[in-house]
PDB file of N, CA and C in Angstrom:
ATOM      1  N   UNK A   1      33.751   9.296 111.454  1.00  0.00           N
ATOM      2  CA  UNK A   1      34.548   9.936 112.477  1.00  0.00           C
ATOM      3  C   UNK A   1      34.121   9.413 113.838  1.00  0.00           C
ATOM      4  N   UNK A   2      34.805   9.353 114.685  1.00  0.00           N
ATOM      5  CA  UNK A   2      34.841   8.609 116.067  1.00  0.00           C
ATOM      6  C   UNK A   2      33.813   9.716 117.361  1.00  0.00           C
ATOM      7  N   UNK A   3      33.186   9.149 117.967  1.00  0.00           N
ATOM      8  CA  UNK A   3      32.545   9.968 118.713  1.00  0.00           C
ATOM      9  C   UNK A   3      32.825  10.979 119.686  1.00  0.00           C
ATOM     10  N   UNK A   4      34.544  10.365 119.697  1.00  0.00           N
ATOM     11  CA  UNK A   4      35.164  10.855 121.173  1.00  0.00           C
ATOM     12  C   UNK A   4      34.788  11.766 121.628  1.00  0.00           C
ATOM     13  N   UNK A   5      35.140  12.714 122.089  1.00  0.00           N
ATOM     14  CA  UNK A   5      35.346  14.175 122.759  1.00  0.00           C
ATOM     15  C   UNK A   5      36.545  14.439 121.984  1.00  0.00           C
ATOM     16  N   UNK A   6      36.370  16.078 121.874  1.00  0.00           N
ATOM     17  CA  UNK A   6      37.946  16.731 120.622  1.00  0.00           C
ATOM     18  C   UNK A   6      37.525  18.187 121.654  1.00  0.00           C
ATOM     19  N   UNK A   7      39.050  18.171 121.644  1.00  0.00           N
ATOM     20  CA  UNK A   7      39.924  19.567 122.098  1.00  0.00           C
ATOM     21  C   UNK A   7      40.362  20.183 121.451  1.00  0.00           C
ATOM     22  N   UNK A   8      40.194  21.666 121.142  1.00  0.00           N
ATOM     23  CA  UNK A   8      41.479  22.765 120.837  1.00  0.00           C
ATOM     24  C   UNK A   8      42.465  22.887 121.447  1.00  0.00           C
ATOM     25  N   UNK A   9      43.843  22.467 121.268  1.00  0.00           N
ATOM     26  CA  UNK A   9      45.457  23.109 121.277  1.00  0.00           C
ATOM     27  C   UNK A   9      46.149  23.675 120.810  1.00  0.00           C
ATOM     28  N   UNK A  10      46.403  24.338 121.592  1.00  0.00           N
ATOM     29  CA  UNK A  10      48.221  25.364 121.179  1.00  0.00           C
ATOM     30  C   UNK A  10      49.202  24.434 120.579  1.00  0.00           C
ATOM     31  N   UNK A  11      49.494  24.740 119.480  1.00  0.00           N
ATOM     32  CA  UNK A  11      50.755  23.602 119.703  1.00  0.00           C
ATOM     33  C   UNK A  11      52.217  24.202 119.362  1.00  0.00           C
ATOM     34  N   UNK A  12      53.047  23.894 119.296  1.00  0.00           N
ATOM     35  CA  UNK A  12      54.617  24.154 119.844  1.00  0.00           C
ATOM     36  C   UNK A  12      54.754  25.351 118.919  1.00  0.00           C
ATOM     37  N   UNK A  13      53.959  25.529 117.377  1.00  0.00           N
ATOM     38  CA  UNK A  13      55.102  26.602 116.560  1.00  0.00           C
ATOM     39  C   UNK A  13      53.989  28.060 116.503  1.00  0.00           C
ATOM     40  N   UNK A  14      52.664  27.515 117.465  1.00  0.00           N
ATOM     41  CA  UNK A  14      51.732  28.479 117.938  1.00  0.00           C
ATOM     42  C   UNK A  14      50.762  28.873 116.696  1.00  0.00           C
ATOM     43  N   UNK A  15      50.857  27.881 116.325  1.00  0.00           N
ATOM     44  CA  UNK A  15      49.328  27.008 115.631  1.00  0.00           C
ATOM     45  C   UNK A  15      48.259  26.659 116.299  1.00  0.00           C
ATOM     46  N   UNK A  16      47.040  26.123 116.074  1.00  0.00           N
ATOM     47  CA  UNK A  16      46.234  26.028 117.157  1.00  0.00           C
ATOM     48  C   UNK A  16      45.370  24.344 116.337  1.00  0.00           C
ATOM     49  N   UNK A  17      44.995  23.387 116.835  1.00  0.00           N
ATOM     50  CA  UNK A  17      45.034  22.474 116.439  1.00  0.00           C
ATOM     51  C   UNK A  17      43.379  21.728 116.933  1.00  0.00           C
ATOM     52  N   UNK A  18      42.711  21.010 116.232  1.00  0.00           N
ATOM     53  CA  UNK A  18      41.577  20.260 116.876  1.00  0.00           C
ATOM     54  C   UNK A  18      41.760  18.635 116.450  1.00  0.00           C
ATOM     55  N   UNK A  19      41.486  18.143 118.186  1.00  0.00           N
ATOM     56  CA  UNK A  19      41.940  16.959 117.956  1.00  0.00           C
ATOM     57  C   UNK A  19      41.287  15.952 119.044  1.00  0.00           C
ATOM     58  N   UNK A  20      40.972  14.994 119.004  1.00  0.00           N
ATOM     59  CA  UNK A  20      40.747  14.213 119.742  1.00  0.00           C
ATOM     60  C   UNK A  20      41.452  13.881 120.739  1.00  0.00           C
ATOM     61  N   UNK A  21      40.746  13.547 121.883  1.00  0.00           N
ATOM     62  CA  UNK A  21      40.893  13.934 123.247  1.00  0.00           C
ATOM     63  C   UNK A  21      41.862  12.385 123.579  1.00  0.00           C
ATOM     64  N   UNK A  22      41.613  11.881 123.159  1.00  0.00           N
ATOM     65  CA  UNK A  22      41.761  10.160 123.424  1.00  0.00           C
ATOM     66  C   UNK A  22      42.747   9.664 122.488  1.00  0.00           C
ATOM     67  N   UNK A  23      43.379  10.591 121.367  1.00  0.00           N
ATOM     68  CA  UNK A  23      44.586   9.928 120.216  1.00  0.00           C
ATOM     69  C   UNK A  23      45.659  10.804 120.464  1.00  0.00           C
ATOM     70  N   UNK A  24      46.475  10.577 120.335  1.00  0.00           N
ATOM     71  CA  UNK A  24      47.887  11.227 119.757  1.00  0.00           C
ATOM     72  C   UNK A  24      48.178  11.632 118.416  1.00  0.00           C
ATOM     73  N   UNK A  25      47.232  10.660 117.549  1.00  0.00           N
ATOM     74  CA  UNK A  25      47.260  11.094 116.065  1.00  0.00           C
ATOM     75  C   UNK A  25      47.172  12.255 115.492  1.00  0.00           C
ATOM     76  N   UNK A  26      47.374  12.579 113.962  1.00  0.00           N
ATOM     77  CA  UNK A  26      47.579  13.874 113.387  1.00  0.00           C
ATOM     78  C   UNK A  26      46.147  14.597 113.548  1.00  0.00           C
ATOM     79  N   UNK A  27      46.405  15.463 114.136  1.00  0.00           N
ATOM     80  CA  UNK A  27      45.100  16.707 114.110  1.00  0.00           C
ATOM     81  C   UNK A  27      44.617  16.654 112.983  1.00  0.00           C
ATOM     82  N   UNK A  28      42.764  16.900 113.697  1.00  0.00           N
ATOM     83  CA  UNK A  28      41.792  16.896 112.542  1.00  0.00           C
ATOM     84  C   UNK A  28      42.065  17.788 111.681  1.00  0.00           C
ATOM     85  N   UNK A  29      42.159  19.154 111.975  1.00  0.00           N
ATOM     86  CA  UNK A  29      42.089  20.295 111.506  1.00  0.00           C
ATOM     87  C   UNK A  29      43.292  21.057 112.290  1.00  0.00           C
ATOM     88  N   UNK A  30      44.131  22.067 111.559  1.00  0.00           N
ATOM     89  CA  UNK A  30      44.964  22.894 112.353  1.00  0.00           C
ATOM     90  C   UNK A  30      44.838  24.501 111.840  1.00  0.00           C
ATOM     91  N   UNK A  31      44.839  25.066 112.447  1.00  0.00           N
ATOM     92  CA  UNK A  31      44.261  27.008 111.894  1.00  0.00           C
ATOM     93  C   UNK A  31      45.711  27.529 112.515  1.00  0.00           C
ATOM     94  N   UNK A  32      46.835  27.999 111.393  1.00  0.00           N
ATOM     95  CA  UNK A  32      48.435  28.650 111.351  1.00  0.00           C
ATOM     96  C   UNK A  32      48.217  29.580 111.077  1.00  0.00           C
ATOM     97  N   UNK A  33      48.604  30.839 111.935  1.00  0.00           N
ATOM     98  CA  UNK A  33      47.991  32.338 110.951  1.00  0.00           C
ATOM     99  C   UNK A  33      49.857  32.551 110.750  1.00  0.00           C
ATOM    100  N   UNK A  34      49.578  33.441 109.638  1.00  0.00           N
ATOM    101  CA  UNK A  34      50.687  34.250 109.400  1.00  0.00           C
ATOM    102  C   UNK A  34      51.479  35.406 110.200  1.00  0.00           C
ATOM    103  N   UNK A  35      52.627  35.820 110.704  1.00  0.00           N
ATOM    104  CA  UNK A  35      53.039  36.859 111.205  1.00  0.00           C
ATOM    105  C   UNK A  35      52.111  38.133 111.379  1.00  0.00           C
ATOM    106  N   UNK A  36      52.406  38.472 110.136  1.00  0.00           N
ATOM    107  CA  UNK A  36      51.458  39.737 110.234  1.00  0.00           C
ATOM    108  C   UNK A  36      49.837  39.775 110.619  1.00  0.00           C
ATOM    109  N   UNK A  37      48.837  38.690 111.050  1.00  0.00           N
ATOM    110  CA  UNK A  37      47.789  38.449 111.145  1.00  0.00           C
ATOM    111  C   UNK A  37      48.139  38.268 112.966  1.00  0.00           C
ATOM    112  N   UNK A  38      48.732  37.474 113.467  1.00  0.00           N
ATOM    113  CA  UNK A  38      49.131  37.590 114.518  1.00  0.00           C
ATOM    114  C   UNK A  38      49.440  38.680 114.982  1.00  0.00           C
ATOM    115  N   UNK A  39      50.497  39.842 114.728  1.00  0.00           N
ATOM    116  CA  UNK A  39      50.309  40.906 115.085  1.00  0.00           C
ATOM    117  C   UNK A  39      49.466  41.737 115.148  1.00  0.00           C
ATOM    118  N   UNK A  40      48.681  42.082 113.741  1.00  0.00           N
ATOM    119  CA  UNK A  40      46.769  42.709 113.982  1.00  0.00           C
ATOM    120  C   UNK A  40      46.109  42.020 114.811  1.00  0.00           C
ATOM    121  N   UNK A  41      46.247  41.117 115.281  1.00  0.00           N
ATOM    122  CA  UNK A  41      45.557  40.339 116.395  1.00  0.00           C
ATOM    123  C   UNK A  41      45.688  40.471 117.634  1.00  0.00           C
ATOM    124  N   UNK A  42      46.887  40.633 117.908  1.00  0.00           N
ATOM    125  CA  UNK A  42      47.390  40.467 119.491  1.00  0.00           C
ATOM    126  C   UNK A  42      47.057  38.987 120.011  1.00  0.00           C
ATOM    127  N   UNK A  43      46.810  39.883 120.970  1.00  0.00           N
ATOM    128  CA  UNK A  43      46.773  38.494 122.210  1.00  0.00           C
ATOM    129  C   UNK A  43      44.795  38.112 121.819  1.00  0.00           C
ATOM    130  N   UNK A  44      44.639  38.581 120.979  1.00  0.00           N
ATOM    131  CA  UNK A  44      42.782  37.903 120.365  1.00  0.00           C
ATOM    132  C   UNK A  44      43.024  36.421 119.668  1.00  0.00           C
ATOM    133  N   UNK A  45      44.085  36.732 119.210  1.00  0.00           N
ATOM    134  CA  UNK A  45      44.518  35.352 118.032  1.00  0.00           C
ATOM    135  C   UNK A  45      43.591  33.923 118.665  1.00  0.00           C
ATOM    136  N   UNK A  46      43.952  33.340 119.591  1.00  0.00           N
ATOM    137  CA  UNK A  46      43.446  32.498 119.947  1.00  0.00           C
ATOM    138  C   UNK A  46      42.360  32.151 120.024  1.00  0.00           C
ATOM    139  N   UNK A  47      41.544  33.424 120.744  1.00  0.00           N
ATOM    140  CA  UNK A  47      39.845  33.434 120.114  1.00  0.00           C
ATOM    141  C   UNK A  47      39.584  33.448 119.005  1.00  0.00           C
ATOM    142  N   UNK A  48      40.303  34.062 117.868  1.00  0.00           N
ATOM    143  CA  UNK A  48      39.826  34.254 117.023  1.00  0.00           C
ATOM    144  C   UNK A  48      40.256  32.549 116.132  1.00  0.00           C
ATOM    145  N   UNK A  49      41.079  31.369 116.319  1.00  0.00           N
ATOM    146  CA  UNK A  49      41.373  30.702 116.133  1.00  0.00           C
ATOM    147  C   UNK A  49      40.376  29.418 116.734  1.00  0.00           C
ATOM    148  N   UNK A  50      39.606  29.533 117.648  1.00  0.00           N
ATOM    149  CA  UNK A  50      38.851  28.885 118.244  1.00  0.00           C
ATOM    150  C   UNK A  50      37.406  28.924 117.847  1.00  0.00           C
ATOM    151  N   UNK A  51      36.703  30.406 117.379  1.00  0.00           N
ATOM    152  CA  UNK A  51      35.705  30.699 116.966  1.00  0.00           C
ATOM    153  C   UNK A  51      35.980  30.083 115.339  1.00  0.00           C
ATOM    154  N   UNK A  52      36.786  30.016 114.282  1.00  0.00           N
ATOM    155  CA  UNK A  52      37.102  29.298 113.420  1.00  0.00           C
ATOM    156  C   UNK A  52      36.787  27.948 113.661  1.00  0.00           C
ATOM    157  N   UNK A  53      37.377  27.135 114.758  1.00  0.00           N
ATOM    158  CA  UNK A  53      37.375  25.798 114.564  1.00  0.00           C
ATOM    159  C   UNK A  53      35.993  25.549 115.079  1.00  0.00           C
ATOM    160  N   UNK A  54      35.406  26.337 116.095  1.00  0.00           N
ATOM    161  CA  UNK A  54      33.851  25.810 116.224  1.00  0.00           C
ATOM    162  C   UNK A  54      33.254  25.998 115.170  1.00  0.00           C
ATOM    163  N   UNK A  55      33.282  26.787 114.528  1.00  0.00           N
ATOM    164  CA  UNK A  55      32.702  27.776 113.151  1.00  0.00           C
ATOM    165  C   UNK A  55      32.569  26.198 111.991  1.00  0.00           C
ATOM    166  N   UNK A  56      33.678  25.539 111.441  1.00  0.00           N
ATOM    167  CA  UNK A  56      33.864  24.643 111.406  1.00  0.00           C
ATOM    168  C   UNK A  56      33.492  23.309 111.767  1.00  0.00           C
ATOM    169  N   UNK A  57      33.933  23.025 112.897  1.00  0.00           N
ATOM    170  CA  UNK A  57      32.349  21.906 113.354  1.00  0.00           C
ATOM    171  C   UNK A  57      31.535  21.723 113.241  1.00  0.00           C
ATOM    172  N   UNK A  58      30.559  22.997 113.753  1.00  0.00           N
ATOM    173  CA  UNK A  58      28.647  23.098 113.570  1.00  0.00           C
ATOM    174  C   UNK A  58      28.896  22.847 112.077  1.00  0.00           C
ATOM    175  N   UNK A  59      29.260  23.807 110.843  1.00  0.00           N
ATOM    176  CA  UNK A  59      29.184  23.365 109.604  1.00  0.00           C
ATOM    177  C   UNK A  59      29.431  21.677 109.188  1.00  0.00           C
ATOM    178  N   UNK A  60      30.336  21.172 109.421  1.00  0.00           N
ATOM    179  CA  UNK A  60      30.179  19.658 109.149  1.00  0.00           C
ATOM    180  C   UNK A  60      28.941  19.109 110.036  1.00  0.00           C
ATOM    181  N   UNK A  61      28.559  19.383 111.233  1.00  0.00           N
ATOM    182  CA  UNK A  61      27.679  18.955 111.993  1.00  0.00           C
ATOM    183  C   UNK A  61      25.944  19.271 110.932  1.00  0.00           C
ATOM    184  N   UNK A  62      26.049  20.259 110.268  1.00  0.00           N
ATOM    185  CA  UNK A  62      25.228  20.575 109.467  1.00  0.00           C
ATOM    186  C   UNK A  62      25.372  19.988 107.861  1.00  0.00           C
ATOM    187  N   UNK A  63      26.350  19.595 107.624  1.00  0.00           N
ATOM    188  CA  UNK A  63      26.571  18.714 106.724  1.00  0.00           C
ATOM    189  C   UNK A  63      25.675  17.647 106.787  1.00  0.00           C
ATOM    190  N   UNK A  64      26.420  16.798 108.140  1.00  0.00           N
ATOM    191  CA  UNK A  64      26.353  15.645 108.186  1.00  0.00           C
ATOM    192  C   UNK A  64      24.456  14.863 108.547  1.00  0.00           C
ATOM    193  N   UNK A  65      24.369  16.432 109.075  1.00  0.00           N
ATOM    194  CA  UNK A  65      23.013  16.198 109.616  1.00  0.00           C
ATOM    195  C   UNK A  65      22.154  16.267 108.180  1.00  0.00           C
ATOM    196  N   UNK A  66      22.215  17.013 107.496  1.00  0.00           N
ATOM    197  CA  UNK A  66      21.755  17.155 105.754  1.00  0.00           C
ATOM    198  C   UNK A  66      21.954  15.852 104.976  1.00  0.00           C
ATOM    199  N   UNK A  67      22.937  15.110 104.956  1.00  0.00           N
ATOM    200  CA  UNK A  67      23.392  13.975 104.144  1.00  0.00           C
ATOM    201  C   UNK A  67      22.042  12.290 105.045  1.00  0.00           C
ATOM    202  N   UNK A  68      22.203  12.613 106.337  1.00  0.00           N
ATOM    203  CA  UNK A  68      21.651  11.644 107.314  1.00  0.00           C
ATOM    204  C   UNK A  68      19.754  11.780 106.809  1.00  0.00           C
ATOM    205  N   UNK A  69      19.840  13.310 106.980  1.00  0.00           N
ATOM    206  CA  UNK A  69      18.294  13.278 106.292  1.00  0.00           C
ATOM    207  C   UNK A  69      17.543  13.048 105.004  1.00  0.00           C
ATOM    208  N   UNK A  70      18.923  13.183 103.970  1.00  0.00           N
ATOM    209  CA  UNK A  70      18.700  13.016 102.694  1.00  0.00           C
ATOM    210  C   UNK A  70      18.617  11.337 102.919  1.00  0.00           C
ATOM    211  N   UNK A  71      19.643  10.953 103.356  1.00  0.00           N
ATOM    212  CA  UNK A  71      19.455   9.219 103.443  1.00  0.00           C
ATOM    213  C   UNK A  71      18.124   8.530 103.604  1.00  0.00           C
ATOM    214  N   UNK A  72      17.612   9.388 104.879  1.00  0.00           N
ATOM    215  CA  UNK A  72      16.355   8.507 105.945  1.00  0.00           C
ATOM    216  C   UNK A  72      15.296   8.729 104.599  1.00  0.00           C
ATOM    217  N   UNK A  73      15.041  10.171 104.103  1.00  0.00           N
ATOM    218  CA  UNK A  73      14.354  10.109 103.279  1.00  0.00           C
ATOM    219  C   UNK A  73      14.465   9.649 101.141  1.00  0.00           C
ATOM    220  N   UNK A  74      15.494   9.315 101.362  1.00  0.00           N
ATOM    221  CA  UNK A  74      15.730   8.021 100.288  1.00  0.00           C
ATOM    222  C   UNK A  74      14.715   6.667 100.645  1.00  0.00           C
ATOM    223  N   UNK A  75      15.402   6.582 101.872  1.00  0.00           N
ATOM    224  CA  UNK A  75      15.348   5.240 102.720  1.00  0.00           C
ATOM    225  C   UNK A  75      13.367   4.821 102.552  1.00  0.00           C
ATOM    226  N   UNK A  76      12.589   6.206 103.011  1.00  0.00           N
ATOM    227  CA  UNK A  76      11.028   6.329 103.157  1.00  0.00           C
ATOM    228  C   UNK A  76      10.455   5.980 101.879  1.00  0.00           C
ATOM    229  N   UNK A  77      10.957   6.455 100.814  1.00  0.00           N
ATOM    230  CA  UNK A  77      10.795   6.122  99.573  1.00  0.00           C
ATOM    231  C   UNK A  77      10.650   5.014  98.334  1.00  0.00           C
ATOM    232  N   UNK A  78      11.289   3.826  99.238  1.00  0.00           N
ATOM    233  CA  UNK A  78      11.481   2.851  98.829  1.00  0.00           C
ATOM    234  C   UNK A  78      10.485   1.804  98.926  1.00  0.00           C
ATOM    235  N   UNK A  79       9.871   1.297  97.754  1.00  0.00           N
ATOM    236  CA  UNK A  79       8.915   0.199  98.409  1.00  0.00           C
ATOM    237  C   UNK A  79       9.321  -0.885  98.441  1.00  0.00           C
ATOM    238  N   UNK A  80       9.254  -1.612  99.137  1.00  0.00           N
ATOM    239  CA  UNK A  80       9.727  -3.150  99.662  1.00  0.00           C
ATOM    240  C   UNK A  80       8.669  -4.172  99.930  1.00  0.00           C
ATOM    241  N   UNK A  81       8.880  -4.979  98.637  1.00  0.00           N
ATOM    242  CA  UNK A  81       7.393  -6.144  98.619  1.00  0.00           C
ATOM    243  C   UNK A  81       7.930  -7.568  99.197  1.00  0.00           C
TER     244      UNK A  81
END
């Protein structure tokens, strides 16, 4: 995945979308609630659509950081004559 900078948007059918700051391309991720979830929500929806997509991030960020350490320490393991 690209380093850019990524934004949360509104987008037209009031979906909320994460996407890179620098593409036009199809959103990483998009969070659509249903009618009735929107209404128990009110006007929160958006926070509550935003705390999702960060929610989201850190977890791959914790992924990725898990997979990088499993690597390095593969990597330590190896003897090389």
């Amino acid at each position: 995945m690209s380093s850019s900078f990524l934004e949360i948007i509104e987008l037209e059918d009031g979906g909320f979308a994460l996407k890179r700051m620098d593409d036009d391309g199809e959103p990483l991720v998009v969070v659509d609630f249903s009618d009735e979830v929107i209404e128990f929500l009110g006007e929160h929806h958006a926070a509550v659509a935003k705390a999702m997509i960060g929610a989201g991030v850190q977890a791959a960020g914790a992924v990725t950081k898990a997979v990088m350490d499993a690597d390095e320490k593969q990597d330590e393991n190896r003897v090389l004559h």
